[in-house]
Protein backbone atom coordinates (compact mmCIF):
# COMPACT_ATOMS: atom_id res chain seq x y z
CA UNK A 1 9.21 19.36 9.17
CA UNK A 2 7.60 16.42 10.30
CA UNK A 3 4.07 17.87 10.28
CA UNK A 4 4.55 19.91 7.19
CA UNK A 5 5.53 16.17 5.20
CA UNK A 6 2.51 14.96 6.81
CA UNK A 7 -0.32 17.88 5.43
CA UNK A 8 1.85 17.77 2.00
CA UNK A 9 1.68 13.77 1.93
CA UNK A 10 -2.25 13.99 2.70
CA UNK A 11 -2.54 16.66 0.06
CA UNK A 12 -2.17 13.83 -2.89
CA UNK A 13 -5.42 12.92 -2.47
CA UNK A 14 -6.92 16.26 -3.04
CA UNK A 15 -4.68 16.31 -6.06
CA UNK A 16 -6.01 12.87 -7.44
CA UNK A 17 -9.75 14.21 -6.95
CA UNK A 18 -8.88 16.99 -8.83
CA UNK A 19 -7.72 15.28 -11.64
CA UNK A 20 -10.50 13.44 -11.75
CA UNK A 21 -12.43 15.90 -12.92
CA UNK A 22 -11.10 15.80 -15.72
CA UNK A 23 -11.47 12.27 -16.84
CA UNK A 24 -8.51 10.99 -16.78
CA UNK A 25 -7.77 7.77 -14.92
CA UNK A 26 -5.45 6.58 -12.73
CA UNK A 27 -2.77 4.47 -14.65
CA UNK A 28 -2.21 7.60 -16.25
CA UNK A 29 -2.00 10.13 -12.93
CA UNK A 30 0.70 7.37 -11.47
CA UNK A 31 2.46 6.99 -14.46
CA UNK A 32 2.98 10.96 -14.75
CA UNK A 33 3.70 11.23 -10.77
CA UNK A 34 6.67 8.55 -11.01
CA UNK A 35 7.58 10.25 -14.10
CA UNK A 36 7.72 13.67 -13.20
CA UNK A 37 8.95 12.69 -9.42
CA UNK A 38 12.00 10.13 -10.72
CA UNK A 39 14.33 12.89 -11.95
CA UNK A 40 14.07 14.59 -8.86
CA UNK A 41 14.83 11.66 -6.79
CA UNK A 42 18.21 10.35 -8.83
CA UNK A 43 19.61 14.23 -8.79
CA UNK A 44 19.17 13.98 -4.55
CA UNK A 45 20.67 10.01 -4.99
CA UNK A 46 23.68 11.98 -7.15
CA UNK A 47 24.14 14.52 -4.44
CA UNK A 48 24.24 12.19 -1.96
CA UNK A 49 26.75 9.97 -3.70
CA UNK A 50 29.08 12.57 -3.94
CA UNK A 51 29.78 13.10 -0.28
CA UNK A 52 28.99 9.55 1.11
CA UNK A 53 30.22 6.50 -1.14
CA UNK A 54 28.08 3.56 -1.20
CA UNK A 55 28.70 -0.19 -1.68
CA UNK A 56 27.63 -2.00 -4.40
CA UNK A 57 24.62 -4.06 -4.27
CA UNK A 58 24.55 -7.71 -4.73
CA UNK A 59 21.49 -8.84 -6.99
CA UNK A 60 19.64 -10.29 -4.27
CA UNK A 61 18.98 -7.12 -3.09
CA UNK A 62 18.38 -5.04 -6.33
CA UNK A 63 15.79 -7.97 -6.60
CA UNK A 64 14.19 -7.59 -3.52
CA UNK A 65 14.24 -3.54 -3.54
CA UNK A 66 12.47 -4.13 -7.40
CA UNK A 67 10.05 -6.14 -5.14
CA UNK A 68 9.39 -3.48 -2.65
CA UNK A 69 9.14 -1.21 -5.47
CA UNK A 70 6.34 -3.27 -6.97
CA UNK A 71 4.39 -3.11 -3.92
CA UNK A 72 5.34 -0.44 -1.98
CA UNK A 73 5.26 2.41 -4.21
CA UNK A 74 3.78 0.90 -7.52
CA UNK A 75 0.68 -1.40 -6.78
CA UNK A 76 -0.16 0.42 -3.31
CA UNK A 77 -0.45 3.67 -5.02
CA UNK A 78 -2.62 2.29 -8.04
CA UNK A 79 -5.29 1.03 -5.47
CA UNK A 80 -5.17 4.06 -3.57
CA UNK A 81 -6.03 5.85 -6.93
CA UNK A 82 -8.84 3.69 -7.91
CA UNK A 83 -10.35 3.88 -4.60
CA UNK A 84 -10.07 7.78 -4.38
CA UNK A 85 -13.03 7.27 -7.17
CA UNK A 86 -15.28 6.12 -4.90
CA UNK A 87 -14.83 7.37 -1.21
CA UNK A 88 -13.83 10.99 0.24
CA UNK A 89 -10.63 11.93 0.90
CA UNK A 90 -10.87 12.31 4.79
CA UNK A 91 -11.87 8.22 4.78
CA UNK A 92 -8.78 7.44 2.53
CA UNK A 93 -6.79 9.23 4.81
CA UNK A 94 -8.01 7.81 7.64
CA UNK A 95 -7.56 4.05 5.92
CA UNK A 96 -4.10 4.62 5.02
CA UNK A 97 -3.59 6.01 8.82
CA UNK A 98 -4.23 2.38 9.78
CA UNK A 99 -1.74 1.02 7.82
CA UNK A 100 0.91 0.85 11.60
CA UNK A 101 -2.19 -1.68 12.77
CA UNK A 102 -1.54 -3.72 9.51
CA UNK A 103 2.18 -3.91 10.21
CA UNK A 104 1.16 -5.20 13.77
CA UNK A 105 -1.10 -7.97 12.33
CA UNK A 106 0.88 -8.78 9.89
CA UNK A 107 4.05 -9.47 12.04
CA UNK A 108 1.77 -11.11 14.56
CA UNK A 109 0.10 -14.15 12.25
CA UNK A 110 3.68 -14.58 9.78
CA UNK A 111 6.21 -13.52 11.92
CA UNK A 112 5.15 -14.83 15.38
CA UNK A 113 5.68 -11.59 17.27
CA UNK A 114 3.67 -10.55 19.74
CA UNK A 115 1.22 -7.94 20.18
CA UNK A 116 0.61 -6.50 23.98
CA UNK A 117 -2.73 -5.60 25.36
CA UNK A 118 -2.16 -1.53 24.48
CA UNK A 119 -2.12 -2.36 21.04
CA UNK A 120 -4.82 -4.46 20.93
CA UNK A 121 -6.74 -2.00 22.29
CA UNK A 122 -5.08 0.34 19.80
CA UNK A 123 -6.07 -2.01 16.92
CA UNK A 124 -9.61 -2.16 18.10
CA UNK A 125 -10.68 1.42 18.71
CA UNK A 126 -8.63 2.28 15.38
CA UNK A 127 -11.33 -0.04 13.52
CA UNK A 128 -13.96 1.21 15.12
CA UNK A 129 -13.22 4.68 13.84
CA UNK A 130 -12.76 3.34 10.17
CA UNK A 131 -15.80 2.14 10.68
CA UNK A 132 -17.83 5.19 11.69
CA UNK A 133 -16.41 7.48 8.72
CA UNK A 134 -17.11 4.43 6.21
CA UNK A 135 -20.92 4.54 7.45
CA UNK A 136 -21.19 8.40 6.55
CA UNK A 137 -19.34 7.39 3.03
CA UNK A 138 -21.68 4.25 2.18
CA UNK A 139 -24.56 6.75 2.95
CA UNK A 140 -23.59 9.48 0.33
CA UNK A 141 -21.80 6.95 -1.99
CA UNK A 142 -24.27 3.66 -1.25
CA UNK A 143 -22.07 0.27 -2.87
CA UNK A 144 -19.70 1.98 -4.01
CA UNK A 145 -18.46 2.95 -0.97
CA UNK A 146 -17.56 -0.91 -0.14
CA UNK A 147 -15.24 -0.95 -3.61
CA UNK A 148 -13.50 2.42 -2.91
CA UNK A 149 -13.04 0.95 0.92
CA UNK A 150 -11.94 -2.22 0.05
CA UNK A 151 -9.26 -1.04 -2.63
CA UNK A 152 -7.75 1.92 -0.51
CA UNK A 153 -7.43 -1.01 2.49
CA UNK A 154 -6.05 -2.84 -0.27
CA UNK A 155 -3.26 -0.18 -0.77
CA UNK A 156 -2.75 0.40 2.83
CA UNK A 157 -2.12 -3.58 3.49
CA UNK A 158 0.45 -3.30 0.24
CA UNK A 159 2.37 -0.53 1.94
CA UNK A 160 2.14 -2.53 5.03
CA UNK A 161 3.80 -5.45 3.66
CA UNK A 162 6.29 -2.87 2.00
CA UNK A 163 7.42 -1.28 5.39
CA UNK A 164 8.18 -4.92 6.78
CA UNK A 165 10.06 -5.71 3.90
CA UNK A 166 12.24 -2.45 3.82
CA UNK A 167 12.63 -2.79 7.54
CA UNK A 168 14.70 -5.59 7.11
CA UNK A 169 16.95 -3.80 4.74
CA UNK A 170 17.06 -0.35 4.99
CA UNK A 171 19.75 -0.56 7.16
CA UNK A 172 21.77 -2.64 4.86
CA UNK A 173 21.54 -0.72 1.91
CA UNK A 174 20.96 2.98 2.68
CA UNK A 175 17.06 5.24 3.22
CA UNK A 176 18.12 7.16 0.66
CA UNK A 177 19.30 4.47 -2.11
CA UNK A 178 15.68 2.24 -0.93
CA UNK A 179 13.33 4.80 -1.77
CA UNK A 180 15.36 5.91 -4.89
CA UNK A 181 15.68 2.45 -6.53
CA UNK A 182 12.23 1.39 -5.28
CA UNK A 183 10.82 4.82 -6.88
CA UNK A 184 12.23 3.68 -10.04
CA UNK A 185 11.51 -0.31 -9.91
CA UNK A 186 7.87 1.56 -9.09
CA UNK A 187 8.17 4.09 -12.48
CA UNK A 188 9.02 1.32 -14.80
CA UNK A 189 5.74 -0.58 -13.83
CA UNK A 190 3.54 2.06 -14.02
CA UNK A 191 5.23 3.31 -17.47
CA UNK A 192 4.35 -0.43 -18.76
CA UNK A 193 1.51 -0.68 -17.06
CA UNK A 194 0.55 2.51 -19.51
CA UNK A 195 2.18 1.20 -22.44
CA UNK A 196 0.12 -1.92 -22.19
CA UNK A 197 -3.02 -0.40 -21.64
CA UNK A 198 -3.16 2.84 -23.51
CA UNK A 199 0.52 4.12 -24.22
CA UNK A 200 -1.20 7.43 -26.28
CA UNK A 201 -2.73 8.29 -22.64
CA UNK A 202 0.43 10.72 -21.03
CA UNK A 203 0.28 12.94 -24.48
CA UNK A 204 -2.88 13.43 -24.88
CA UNK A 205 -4.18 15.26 -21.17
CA UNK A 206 -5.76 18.56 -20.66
CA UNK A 207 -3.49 20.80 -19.47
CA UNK A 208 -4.38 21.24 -15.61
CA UNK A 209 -3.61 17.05 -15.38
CA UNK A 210 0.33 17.86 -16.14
CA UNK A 211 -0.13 20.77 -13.42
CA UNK A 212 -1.45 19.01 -11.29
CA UNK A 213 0.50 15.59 -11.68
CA UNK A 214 4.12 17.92 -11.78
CA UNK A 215 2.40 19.81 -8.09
CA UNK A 216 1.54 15.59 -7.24
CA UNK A 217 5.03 15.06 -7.77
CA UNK A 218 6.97 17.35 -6.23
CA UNK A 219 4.85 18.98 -3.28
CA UNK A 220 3.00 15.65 -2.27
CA UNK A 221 5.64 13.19 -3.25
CA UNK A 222 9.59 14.02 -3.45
CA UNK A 223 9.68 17.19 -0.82
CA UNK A 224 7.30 15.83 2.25
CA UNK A 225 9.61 12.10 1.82
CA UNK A 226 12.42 14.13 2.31
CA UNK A 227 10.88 16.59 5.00
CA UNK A 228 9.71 13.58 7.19
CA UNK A 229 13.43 11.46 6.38
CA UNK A 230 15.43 14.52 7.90
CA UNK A 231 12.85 15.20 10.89
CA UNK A 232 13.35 11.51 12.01
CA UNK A 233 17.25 12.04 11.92
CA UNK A 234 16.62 15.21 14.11
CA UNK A 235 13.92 13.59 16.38
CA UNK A 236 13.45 10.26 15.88
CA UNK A 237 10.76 7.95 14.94
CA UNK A 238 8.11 7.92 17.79
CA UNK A 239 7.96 12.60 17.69
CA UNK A 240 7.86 11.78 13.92
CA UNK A 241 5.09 9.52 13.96
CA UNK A 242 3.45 11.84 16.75
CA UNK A 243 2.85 14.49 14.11
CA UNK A 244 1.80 12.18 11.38
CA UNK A 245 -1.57 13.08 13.27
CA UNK A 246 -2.16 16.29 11.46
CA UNK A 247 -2.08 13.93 7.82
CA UNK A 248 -5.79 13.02 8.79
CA UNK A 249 -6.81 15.80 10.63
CA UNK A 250 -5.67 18.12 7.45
CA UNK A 251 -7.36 16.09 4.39
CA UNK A 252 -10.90 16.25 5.78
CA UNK A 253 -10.55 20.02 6.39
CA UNK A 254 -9.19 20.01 2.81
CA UNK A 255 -11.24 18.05 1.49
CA UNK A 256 -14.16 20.60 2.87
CA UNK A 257 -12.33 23.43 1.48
CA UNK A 258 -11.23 22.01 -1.98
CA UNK A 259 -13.73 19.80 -2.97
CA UNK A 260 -17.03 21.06 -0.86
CA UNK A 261 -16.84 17.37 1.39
CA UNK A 262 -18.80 17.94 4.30
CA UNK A 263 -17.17 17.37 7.91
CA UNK A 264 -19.94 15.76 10.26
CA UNK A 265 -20.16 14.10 13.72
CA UNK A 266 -19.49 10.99 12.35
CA UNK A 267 -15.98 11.90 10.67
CA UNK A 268 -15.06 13.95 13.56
CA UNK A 269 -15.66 10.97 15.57
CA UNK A 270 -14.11 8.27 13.66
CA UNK A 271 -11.20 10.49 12.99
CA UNK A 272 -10.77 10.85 17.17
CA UNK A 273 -11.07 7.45 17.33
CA UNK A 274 -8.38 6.66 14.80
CA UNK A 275 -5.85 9.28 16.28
CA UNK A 276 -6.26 7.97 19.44
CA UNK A 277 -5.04 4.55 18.50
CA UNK A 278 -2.45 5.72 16.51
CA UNK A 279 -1.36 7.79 19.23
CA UNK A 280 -1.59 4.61 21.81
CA UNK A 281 0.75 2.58 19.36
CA UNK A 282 3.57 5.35 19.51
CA UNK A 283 3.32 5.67 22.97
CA UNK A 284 3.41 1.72 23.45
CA UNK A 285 6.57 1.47 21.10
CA UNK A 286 8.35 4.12 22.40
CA UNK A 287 7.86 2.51 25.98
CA UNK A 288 8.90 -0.73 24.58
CA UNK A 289 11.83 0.86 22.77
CA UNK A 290 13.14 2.34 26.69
């Protein structure tokens, strides 16, 4: 389950390339994903309410879950859209794969915890393998490259800062009722986010952008969230995280099969390099965790 959430979550961005073809852009593609995915979310919240009860919330917390919303789900996936413009797929991938080193850095400069020696090593080598793939991009994409790289880091740092934030809550108020509530905090920005900037825009797509935004929705949005949430209740975190390796590995093969992206040296490297780190920062937590 966990790997399956993992190739589905990856297979957004092929979706979002896709659509691009189209010319379309991508207030409209997140606006019709948290549309077409919100339904689907409150009917699992409704099922779920009817066998567990839940306490009310006081409005410090629907506040700060509207917060996470805004960041978490709403302005980290808008960057991630406008930088799919500019770079492949397997480098946005391998960006957002960094986003447990952003979490570390993070909690290490503004929340004085401390980082051991692993995952500094970790940290490093993971950079070093963004850093090789963004070299191949920059030399089929030239500056572009840089504005693609710097808005998909952009969205990765966003969901960073949203992990930390639901960390400290999530326990509180419920996984299920978090990503529910924060979907739809997320849904009503990018539905006046559309309104404001072109509120004909979600009538007036070709066809294939409602297929693919509905496919978006469900296969690369509600079902691998749910795949992954029940594989961490049967395994845990760390085995959970462990196959969040095949979300990289996946997209550039995709991205070779779907959109014609060619797979050299230099991804395979930088990839290796990347899952390698990741892999030391599970390792280090679960040993930390024991």
């Amino acid at each position: 389950m966990a790997g399956a959430g993992s190739i589905l979550f990856s297979g957004k961005a092929i979706i979002i390339k896709l659509a691009f073809v189209y010319e379309t852009d991508a207030a409209t593609l997140l606006a019709l994903r948290m549309l077409m995915a919100l339904p689907i979310f409150w009917l699992i919240y409704w099922q779920k309410t009817r066998r567990q009860k839940m306490s009310a919330l006081s409005w410090f917390d629907i506040g700060k879950v509207i917060g996470l919303g805004f960041i978490g789900y709403f302005l980290s996936s808008y960057l991630d859209f406008l930088g799919l413009q500019y770079i492949s797929v397997g480098l946005e991938r391998i960006v957002l794969y960094l986003t447990p080193t952003i979490v570390l850095l993070i909690s290490y400069f503004f929340l004085n915890k401390p980082i051991s020696s692993m995952q500094w090593c970790a940290l490093v080598m993971g950079y070093l393998g963004v850093i090789a793939v963004f070299i191949q991009d920059v030399a089929y994409s030239g500056l572009s490259a840089w504005l693609g790289m710097g808005l998909v880091f952009g969205a990765a740092c966003t969901y960073a800062t949203y992990m930390i934030g639901s960390g400290m809550i999530v326990r509180r108020i419920g996984s299920i009722r978090l990503v529910v509530y924060a979907s739809s905090a997320s849904a009503l920005f990018s539905l006046i986010q559309i309104l404001l900037k072109n509120p004909h825009s979600i009538f007036l797509q070709a066809p294939q952008i409602y297929w693919l935004s509905l496919i978006n929705a469900v296969f690369c949005t509600v079902v691998p969230m749910l795949l992954i949430m029940i594989s961490i209740n049967r395994i845990g975190p760390p085995l959970a995280a462990q196959a969040g390796i095949l979300g990289p590995v996946s997209t550039i093969f995709m991205g070779s099969f779907f959109l014609s992206e060619p797979i050299t040296l230099w991804q395979i490297s930088g990839m290796s390099l990347v899952i390698v780190a990741m892999w030391f920062l599970i390792k280090d937590g679960k040993s930390n965790n024991n």
